[in-house]
Protein backbone atom coordinates (compact mmCIF):
# COMPACT_ATOMS: atom_id res chain seq x y z
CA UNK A 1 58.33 138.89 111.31
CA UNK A 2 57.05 141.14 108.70
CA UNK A 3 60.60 141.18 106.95
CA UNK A 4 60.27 137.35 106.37
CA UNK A 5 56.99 137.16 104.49
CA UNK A 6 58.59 137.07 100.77
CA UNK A 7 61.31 135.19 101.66
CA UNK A 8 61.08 131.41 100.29
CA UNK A 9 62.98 128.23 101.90
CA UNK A 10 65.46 128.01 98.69
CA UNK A 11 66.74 132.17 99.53
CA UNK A 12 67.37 131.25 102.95
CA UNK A 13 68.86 128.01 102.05
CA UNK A 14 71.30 129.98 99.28
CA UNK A 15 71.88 132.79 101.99
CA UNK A 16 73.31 129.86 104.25
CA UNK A 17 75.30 128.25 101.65
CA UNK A 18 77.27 130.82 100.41
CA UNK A 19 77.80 132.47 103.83
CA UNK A 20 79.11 128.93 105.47
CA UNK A 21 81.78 128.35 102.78
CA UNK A 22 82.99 132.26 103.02
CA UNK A 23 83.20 131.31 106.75
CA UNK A 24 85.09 128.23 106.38
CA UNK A 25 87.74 129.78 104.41
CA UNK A 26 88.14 132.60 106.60
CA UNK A 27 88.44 130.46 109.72
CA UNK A 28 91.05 128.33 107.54
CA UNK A 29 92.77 131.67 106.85
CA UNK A 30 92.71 132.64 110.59
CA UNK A 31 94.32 129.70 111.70
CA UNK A 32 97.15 129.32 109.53
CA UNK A 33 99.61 129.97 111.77
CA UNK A 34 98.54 127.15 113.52
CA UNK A 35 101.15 125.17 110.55
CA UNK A 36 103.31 127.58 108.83
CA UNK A 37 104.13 129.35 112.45
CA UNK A 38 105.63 126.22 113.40
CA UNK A 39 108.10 126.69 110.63
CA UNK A 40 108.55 130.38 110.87
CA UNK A 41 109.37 129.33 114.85
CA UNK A 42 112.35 126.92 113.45
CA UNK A 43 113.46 129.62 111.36
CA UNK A 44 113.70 132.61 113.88
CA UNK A 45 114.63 129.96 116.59
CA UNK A 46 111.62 131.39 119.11
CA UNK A 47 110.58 129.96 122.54
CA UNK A 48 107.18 128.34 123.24
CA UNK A 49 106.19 131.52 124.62
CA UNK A 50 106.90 133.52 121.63
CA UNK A 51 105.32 131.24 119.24
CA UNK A 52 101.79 131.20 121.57
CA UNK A 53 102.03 134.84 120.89
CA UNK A 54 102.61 134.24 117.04
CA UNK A 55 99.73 132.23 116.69
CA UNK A 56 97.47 134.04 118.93
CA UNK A 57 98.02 137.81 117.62
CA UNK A 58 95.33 137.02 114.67
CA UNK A 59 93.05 136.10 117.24
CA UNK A 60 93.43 138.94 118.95
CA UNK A 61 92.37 141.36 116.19
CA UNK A 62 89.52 138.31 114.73
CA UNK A 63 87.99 139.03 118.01
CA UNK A 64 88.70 143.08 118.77
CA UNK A 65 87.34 143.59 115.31
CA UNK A 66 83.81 141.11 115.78
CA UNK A 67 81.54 144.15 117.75
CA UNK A 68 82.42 146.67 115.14
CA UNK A 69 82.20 144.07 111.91
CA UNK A 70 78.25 143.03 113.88
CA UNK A 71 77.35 146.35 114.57
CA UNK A 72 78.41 147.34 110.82
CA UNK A 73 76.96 144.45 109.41
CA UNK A 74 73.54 145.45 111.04
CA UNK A 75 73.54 148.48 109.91
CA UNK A 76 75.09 148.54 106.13
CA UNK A 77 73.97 144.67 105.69
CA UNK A 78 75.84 141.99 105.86
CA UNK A 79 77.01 141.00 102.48
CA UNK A 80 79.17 144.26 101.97
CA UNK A 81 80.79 144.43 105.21
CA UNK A 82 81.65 140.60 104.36
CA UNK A 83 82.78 141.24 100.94
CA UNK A 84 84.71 143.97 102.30
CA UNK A 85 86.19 142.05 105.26
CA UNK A 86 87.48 139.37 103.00
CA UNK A 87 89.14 141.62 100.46
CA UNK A 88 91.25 143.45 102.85
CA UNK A 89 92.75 140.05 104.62
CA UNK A 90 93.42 138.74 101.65
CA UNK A 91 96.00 141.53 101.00
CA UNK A 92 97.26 140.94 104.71
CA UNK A 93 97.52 137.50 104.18
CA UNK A 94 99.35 138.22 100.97
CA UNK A 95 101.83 140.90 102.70
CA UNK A 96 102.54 138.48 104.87
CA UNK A 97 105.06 136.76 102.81
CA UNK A 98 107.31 139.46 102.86
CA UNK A 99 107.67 139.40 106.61
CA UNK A 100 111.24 138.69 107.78
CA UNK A 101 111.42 139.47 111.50
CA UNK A 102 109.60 138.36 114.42
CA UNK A 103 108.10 141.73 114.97
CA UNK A 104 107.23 142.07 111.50
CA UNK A 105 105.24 139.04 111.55
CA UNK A 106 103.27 139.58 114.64
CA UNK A 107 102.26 143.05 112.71
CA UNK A 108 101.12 141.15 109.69
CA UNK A 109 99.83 138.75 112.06
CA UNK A 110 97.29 141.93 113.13
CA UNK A 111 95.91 141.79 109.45
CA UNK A 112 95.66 138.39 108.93
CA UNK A 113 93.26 138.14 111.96
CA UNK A 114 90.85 140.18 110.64
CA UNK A 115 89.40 136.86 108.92
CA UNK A 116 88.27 135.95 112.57
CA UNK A 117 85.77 138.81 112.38
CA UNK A 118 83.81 137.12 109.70
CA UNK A 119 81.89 135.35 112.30
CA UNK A 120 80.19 138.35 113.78
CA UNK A 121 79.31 138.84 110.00
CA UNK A 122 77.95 136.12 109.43
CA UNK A 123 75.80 134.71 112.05
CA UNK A 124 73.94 138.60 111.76
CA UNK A 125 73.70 138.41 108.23
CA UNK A 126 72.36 134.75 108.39
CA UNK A 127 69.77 135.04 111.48
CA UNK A 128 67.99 138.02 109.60
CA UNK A 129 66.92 135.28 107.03
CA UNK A 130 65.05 132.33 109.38
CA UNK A 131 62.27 132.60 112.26
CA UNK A 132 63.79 132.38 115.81
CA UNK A 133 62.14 128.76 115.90
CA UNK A 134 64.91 128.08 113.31
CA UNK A 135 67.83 130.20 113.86
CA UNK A 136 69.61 127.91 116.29
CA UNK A 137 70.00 124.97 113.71
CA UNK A 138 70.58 127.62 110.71
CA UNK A 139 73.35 128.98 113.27
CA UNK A 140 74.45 126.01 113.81
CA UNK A 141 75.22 124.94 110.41
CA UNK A 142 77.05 128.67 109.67
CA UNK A 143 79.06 127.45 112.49
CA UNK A 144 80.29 124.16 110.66
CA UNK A 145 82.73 126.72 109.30
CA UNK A 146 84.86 125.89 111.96
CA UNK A 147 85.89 123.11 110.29
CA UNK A 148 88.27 125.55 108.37
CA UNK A 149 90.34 125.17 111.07
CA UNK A 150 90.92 121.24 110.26
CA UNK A 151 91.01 122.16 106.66
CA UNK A 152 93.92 124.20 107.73
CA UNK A 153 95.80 121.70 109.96
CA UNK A 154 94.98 118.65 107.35
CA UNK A 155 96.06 120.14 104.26
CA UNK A 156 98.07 123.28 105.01
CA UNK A 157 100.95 120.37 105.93
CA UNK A 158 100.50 118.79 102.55
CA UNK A 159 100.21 121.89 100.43
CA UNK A 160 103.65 122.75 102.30
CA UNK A 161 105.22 120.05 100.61
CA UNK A 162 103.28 120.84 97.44
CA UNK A 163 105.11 123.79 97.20
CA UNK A 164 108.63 123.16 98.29
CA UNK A 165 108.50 123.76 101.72
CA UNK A 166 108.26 127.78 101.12
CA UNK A 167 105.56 128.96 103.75
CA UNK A 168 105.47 132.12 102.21
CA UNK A 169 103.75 130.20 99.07
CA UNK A 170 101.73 128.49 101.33
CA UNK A 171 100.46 132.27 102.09
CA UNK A 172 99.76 133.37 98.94
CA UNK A 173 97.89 130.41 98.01
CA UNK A 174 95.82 131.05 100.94
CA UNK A 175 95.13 134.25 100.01
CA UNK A 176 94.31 134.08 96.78
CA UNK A 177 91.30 132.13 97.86
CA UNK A 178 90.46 134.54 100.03
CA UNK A 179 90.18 137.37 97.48
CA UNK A 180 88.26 134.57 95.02
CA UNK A 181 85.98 133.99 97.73
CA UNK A 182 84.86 137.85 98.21
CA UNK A 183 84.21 138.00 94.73
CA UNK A 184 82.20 135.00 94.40
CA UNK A 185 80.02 136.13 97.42
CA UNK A 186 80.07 139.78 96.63
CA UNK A 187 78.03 138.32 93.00
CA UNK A 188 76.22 135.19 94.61
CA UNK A 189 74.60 136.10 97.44
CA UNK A 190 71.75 138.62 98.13
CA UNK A 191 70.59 141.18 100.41
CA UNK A 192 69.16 140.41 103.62
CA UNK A 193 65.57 140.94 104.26
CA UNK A 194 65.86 143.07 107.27
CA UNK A 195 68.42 145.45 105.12
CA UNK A 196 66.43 145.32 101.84
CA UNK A 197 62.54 145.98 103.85
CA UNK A 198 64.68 149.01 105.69
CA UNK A 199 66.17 150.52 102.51
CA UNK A 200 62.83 150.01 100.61
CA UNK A 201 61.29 151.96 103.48
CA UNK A 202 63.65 154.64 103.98
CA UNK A 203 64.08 153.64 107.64
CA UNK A 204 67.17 154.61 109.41
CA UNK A 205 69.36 152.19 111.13
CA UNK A 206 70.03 152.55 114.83
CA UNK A 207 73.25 154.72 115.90
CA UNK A 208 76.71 153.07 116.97
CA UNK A 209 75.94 153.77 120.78
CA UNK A 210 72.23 152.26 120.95
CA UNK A 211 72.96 149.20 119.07
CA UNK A 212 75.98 148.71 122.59
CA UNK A 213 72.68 149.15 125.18
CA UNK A 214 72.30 145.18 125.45
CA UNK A 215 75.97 144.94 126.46
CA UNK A 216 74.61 146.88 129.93
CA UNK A 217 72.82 143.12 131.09
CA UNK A 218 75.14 140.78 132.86
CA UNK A 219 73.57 137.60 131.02
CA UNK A 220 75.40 138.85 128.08
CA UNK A 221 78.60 138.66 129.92
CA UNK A 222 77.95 135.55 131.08
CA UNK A 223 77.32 134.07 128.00
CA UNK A 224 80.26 135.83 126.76
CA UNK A 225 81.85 134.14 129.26
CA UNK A 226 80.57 130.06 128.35
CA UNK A 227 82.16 131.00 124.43
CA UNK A 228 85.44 132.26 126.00
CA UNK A 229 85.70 128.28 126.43
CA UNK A 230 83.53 126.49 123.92
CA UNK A 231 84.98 128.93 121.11
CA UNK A 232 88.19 130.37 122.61
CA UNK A 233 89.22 127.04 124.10
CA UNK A 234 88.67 125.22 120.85
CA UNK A 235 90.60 127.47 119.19
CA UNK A 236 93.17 127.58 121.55
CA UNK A 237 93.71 123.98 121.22
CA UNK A 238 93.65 123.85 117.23
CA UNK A 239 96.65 126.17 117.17
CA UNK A 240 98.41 124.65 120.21
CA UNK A 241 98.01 120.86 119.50
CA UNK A 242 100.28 120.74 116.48
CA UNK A 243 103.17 121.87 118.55
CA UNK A 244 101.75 120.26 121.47
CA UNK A 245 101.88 116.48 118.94
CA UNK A 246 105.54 117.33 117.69
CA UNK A 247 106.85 118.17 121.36
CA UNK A 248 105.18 115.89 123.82
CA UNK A 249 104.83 112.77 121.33
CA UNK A 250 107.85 113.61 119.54
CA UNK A 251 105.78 112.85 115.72
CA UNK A 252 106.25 114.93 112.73
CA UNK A 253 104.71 117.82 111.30
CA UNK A 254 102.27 116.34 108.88
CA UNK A 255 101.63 113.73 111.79
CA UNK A 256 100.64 116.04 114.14
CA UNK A 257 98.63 118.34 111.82
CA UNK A 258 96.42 115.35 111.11
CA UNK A 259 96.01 114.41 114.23
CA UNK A 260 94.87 118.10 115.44
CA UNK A 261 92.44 117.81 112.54
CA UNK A 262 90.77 114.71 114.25
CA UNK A 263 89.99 117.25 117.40
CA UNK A 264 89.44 120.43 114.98
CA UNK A 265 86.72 118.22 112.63
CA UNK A 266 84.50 116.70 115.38
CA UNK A 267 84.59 120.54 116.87
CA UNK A 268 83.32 121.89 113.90
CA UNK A 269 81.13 119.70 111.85
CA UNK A 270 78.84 118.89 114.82
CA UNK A 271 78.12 122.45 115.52
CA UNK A 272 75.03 121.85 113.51
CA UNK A 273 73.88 119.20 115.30
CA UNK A 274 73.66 121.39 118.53
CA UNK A 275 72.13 124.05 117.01
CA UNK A 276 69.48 121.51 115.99
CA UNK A 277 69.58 120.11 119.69
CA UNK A 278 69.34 123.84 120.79
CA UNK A 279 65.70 124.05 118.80
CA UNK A 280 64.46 120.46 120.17
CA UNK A 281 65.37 120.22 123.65
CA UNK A 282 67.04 123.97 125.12
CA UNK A 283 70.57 125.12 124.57
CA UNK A 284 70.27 125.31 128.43
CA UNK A 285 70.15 121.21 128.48
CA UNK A 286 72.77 121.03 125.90
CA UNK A 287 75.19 123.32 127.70
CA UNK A 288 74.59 121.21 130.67
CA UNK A 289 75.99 118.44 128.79
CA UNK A 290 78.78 120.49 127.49
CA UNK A 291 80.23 121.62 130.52
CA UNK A 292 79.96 118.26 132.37
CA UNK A 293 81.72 116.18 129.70
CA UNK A 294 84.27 117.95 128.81
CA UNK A 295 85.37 118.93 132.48
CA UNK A 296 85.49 115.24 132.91
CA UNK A 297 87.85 115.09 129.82
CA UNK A 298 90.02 117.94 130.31
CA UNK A 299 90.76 116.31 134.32
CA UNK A 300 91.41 113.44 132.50
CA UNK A 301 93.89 114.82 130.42
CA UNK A 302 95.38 116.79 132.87
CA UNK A 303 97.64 114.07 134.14
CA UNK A 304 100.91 114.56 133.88
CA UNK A 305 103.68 112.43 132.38
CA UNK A 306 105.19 111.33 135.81
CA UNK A 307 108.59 108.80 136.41
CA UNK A 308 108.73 106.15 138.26
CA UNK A 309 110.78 104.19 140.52
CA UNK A 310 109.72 100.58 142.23
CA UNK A 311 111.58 98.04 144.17
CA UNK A 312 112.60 94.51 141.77
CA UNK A 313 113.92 91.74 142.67
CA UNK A 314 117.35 92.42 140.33
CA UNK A 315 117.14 96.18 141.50
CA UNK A 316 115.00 99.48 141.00
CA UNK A 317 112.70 99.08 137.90
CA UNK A 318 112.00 102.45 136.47
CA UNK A 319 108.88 102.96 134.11
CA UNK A 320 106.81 105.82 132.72
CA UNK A 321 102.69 107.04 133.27
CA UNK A 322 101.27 108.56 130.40
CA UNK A 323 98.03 109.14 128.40
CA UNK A 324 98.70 106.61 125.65
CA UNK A 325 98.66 108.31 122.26
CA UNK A 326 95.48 106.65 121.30
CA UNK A 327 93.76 107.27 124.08
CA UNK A 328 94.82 111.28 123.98
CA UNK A 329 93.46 111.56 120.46
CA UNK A 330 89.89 109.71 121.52
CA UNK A 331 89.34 112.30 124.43
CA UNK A 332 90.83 115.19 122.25
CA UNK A 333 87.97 114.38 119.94
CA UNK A 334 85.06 113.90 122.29
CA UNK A 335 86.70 117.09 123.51
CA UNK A 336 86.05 118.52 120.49
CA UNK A 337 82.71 117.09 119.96
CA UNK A 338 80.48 118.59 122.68
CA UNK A 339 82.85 122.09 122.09
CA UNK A 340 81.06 122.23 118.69
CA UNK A 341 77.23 121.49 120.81
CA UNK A 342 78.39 123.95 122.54
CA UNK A 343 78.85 126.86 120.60
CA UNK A 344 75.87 126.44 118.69
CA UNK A 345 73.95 126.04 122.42
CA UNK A 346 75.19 129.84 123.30
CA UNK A 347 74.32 131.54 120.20
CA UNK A 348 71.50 130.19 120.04
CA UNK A 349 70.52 132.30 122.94
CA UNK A 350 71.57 135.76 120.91
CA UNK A 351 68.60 135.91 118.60
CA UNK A 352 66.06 134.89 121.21
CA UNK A 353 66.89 137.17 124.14
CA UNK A 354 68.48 140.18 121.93
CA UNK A 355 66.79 139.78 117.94
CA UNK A 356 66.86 143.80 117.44
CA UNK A 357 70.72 143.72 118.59
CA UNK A 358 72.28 140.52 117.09
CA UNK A 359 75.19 142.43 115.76
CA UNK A 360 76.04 143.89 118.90
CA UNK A 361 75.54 140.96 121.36
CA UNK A 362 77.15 138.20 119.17
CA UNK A 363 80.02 140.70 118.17
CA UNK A 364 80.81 141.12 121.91
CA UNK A 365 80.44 137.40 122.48
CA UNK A 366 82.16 136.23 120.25
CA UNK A 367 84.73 139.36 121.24
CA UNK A 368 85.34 137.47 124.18
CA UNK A 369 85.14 133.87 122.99
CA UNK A 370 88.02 135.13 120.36
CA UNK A 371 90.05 136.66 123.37
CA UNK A 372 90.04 133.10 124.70
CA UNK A 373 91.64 132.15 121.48
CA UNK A 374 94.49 134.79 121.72
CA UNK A 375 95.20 134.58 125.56
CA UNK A 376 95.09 130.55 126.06
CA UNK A 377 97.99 129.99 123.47
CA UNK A 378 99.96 132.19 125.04
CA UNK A 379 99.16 130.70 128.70
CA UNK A 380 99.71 127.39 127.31
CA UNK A 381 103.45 128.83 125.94
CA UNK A 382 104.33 130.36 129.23
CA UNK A 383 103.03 126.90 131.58
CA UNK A 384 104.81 125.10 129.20
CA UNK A 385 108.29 127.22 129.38
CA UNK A 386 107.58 127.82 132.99
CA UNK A 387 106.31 124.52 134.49
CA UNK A 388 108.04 122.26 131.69
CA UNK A 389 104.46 120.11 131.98
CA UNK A 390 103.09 119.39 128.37
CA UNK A 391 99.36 118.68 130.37
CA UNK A 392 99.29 122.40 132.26
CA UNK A 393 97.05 123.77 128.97
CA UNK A 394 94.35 120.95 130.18
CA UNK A 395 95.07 121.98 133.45
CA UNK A 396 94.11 125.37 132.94
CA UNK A 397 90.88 124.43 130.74
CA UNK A 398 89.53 122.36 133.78
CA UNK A 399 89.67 125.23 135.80
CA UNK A 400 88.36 127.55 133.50
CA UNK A 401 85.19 125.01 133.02
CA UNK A 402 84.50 124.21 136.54
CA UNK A 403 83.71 128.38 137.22
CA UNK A 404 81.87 128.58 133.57
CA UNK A 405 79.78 125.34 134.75
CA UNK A 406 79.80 126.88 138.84
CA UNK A 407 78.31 130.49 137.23
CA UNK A 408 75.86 129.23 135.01
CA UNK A 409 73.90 126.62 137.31
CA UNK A 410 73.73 129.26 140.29
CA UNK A 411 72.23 131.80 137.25
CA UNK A 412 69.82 129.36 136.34
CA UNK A 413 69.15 128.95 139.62
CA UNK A 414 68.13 132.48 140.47
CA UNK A 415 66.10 132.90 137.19
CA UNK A 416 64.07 129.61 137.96
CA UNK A 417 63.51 131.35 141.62
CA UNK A 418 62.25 134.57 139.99
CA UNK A 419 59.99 132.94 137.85
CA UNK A 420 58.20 130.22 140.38
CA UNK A 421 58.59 132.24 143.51
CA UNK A 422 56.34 129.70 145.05
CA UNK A 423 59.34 127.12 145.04
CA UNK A 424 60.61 128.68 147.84
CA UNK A 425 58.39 128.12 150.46
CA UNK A 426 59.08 125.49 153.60
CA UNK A 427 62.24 123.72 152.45
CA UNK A 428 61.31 120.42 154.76
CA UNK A 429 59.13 117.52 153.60
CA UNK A 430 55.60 116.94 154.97
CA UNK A 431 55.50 114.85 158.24
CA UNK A 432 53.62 111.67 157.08
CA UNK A 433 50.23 112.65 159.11
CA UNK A 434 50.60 115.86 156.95
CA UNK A 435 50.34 113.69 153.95
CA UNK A 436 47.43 111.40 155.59
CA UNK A 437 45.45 114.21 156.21
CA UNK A 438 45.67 116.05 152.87
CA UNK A 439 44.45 112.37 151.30
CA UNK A 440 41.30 112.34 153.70
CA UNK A 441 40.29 115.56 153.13
């Protein structure tokens, strides 16, 4: 803790700041094709499948790219590998305009997604700077950066039309702040601790290979495994459910992107609250309460749109069974809600279990949480082409849940075995003259 004994409540609270609001504009940046890649699909006339794929590519290299950005960001410190990060998507972002093709896109797509790997970044840079009684709310609130994801799907629609329907503006804006942000952070915020005490000292950092030794331990899989749905399905779902608005509810762009902002907002600004929850009561508790909610909601909004046909008295009365629109949006958002407890529940594990390796064990989790992000659009684009049933994606996330929520209880179940042994003595109750006699005696 010796690394933390100069440090005063207004650095850590500046550290925080500045690396939440670089985080929300990356995560705004990652997700932009969540809006303009409906347009570019009009334009180049693409299937469902092809625009999952589109809008999932960025996530793909946002999550390849988290282990190396942690590890790097543990070794050289976090603010320059950040700085760095966000200058060179910035000039993806901007070459990204210039794209004509679809295979020229999904390469610029590659670039653009390195604003994903911010959050590996971040959360390593920001945990060197609280006490592990602390770091699941201060995670927690780095996570509210999520919310550039609604930021994206709210006013990426509007700034559209701000700029005459030219998506390629759109990307320029975009990154433009992107490059202002680096700057700004690169000359606001400080060293961390843990880097500063080590160059002070002369220590060396830890090679490549050693900082990957936690990834030998299966709990890190398995937590891996809980953000491939809390972070991958969330993300998942704020690309799909703009196209999923305009197709299955037939509403318009800006329509839709607002409405996918009610389910991105409540997934993001929460995320503090659960790392709070996380400190007071166990992320175990709170992921209890994750999984169990929202498998009820995704079952719930699993059903499909079905036809049908009853007898009348002047002749066959036909009629339609669907979630009302009103109702969809309310469970979308509760969706969304315990999502955001969620993802602050499993990294608030990291630090605990793993404080020497942060880089590495968050990078790989959220690796996997990101892959969620790039496969799951592209499932949802293939059910949807394949199965011609708008519901399959909630389908799929039900499933996904139910062997997250199966996993983790049996887990929990062996570790509370290995650690009261003596809970697993006679399994049957004491006869009654048992208890008479022990109350004697």
């Amino acid at each position: 803790m010796g690394h933390l004994d100069n440090v005063t409540p207004a650095q850590q609270t500046r550290a925080l700041t500045y690396s939440t609001l670089a985080f929300t504009v990356c995560f705004a940046v990652w997700t932009i094709f969540s809006i303009i890649g409906i347009k570019i699909k009009s334009e180049l006339g693409l299937s469902d499948t092809q625009f999952g794929i589109l809008v999932a590519t960025p996530i793909l290299t946002g999550s390849l790219s988290r282990i190396f950005l942690g590890i790097w960001a543990d070794q050289y410190g976090g603010k320059i590998v950040y700085t760095a990060q966000m200058l060179i998507t910035a000039v993806a972002v901007a070459l990204l305009s210039f794209a004509n093709s679809y295979i020229m896109f999904l390469v610029a797509a590659l670039g653009v997604g390195l604003a994903g790997g911010s959050f590996a970044v971040g959360i390593t840079y920001v945990s060197k700077w609280y006490p592990k009684e602390k770091q699941g709310t201060a995670l927690g609130i780095f996570g509210m950066g999520n919310v550039g994801a609604a930021i994206t799907n709210f006013g990426a629609p509007i700034l559209l039309v701000a700029v005459g329907g030219a998506w390629q503006n759109v990307a320029l804006v975009y990154a433009a702040i992107m490059a202002a942000t680096a700057i700004i952070f690169f000359i606001l915020a400080k060293d961390d601790p843990v880097h500063r005490q080590r160059r002070e000292q002369g220590t060396r950092h830890e090679s490549f290979i050693k900082q990957l030794a936690p990834l030998k331990h299966l709990q890190v899989w398995r937590f891996a495994l809980y953000y491939f749905f809390v972070f991958g399905g969330f993300v998942a779902l704020a690309l799909w459910l703009p196209r999923y608005y305009v197709g299955a509810y037939h509403l318009p762009l800006a329509t839709a992107g607002l409405l996918a902002a009610s389910y991105a907002l409540p997934g993001s600004i929460f995320r503090g609250i659960g790392g709070w929850l996380s400190d007071k009561i166990g992320a175990r508790r709170v992921m209890y309460w994750t999984f169990g909610v929202t498998f009820v909601v995704c079952f719930l909004l699993s059903y499909p749109s079905t036809d049908y046909r009853v007898a009348g008295i002047d002749g066959p009365i036909e009629f339609n069974l669907t979630i009302p629109l009103w109702m969809f949006v309310s469970l979308t958002i509760v969706l969304g809600f315990f999502m955001s407890l969620g993802k602050a529940a499993v990294y608030k594990h990291i630090p605990v279990y793993y404080p020497d390796h942060v880089g590495a064990v968050g990078g790989i989790v959220g690796l996997i949480g990101g892959l969620g992000g790039f496969f799951l659009p592209i499932t949802f684009g293939v059910m949807n082409d394949v199965i011609g049933v708008w519901t399959s994606c909630f389908m799929l996330l039900t499933v996904l849940i139910g062997i997250a929520l199966t996993w983790m209880h049996f887990a929990i179940q062996r570790l509370e075995s290995a650690k009261h042994p003596e809970q697993h003595g006679p399994r049957h109750l004491p006869e009654m003259e048992e208890l008479h006699g022990t109350r004697t005696q």
